[in-house]
Protein backbone atom coordinates (compact mmCIF):
# COMPACT_ATOMS: atom_id res chain seq x y z
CA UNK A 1 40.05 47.48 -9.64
CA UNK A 2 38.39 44.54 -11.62
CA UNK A 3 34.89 43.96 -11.34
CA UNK A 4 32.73 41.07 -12.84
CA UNK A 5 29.33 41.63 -14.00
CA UNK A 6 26.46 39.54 -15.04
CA UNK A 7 23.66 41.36 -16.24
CA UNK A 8 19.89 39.45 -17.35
CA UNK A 9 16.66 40.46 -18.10
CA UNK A 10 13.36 38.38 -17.79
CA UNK A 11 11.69 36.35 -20.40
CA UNK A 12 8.01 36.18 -20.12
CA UNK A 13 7.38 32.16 -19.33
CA UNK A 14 11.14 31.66 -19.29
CA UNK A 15 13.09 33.59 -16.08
CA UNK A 16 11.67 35.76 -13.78
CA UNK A 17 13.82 38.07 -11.09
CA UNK A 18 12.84 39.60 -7.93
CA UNK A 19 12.47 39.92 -4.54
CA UNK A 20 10.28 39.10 -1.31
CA UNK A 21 10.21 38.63 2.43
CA UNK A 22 10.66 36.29 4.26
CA UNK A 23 7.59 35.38 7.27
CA UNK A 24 9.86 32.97 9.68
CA UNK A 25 6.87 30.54 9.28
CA UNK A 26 7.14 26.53 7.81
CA UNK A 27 4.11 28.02 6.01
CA UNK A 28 6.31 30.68 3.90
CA UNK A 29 5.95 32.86 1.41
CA UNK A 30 4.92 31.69 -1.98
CA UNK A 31 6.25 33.43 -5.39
CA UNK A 32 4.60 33.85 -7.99
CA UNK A 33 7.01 33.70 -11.30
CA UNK A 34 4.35 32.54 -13.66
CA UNK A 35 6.09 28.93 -14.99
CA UNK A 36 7.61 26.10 -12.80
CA UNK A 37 10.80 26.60 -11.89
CA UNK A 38 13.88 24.19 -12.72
CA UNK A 39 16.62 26.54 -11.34
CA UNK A 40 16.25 29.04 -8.40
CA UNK A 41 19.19 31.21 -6.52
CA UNK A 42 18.05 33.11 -3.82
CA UNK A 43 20.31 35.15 -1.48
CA UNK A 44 19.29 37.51 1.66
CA UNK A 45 20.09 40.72 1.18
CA UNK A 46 20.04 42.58 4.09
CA UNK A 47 21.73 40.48 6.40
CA UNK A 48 25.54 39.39 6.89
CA UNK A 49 24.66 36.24 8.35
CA UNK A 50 22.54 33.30 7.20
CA UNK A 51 22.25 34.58 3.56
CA UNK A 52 24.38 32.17 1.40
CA UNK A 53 23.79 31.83 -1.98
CA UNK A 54 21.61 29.25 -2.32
CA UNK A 55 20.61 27.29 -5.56
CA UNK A 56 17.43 25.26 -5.84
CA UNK A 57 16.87 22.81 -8.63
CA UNK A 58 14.55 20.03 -9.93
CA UNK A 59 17.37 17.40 -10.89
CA UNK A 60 18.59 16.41 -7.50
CA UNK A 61 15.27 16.42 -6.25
CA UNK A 62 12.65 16.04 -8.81
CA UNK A 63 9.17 15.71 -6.80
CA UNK A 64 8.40 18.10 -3.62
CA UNK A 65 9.55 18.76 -0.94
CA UNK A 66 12.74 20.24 -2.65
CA UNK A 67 16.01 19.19 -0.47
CA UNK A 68 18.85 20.34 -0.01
CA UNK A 69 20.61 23.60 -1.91
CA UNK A 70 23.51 23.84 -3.64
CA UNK A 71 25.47 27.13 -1.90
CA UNK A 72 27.49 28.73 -4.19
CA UNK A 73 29.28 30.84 -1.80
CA UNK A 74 31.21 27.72 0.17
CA UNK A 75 33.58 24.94 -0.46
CA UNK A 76 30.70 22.53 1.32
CA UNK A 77 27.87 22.94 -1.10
CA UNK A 78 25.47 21.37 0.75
CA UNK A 79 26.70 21.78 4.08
CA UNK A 80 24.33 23.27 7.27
CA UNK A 81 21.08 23.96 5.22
CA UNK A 82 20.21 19.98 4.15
CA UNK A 83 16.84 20.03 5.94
CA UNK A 84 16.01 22.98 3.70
CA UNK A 85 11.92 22.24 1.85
CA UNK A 86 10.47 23.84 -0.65
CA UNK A 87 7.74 23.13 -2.93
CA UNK A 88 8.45 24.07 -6.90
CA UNK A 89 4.88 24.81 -7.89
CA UNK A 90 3.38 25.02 -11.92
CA UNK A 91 3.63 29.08 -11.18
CA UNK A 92 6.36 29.94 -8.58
CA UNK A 93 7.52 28.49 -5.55
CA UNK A 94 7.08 27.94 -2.04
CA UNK A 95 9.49 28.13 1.12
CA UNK A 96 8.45 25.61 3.73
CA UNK A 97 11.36 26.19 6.51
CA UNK A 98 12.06 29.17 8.45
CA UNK A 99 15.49 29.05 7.55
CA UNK A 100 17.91 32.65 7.76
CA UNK A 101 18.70 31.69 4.26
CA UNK A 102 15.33 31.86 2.19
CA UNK A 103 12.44 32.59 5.17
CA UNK A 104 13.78 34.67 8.28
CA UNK A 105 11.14 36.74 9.86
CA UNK A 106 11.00 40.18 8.19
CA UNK A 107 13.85 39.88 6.39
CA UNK A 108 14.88 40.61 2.47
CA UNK A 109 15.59 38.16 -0.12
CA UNK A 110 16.29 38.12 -4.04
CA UNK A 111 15.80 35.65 -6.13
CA UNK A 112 15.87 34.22 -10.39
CA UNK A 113 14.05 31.76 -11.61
CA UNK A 114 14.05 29.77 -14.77
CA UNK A 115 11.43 28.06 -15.81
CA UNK A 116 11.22 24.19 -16.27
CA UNK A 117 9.47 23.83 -20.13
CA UNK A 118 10.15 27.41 -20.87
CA UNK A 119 7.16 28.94 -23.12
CA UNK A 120 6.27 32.74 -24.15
CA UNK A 121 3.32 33.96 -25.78
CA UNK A 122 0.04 31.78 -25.98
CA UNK A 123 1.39 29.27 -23.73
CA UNK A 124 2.75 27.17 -26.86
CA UNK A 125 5.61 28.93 -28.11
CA UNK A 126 9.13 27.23 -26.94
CA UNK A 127 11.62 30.15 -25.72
CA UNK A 128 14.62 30.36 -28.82
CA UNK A 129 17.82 31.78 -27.87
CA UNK A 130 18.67 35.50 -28.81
């Protein structure tokens, strides 16, 4: 069979992977990545149902709330989920919605995150390519 895989690892101040639960509230969860995110995907994990692929960014909507996703997973990007909010804070992010997709009661999420002015180090150091 053929597989695709694509494999990362985090940078301190520049991407930051993991995972949290969801609370079902409009006051969610918030993450703590350590920089401000430009570029989130998060995706339930533990659910059929609800968990697209969802792709958060700062260009479409460049002052909080955060709008609508992009979802990865369907020919309509940004179709069902456009009342989606989030707030992308100087350290992590915050889900305001009690969406199935990023904030369902109990349930299990993953998520990467790439920082906004990506910086390592003291705090002053840009991020260079490997």
């Amino acid at each position: 069979e053929n597989y695709v895989a694509y494999c990362w690892h985090e940078v301190d101040g520049f991407s930051k992977f993991g995972t949290y639960k969801g609370n079902g509230s409009t006051d969610g969860s918030m993450i703590y990545t350590g920089f401000r995110p430009a570029w989130l995907l998060i995706k339930r994990t533990d659910s059929s149902t609800g968990g697209n692929w969802s792709i958060i960014d700062n260009t479409r909507y460049p002052a909080n709330p955060i709008g609508a996703p992009l979802l990865a997973d369907t020919t309509d990007p940004e179709s069902g989920l456009s009342s989606i909010t989030m707030d992308l804070l100087s350290n992590g992010f915050k889900i305001r919605n009690t969406l199935n997709s990023n904030n369902a009661s109990g349930a299990s999420y993953i998520y990467m995150a790439f920082a906004e002015h990506p910086f390592v180090g003291d705090g002053t150091s840009p991020v260079t390519a490997r």
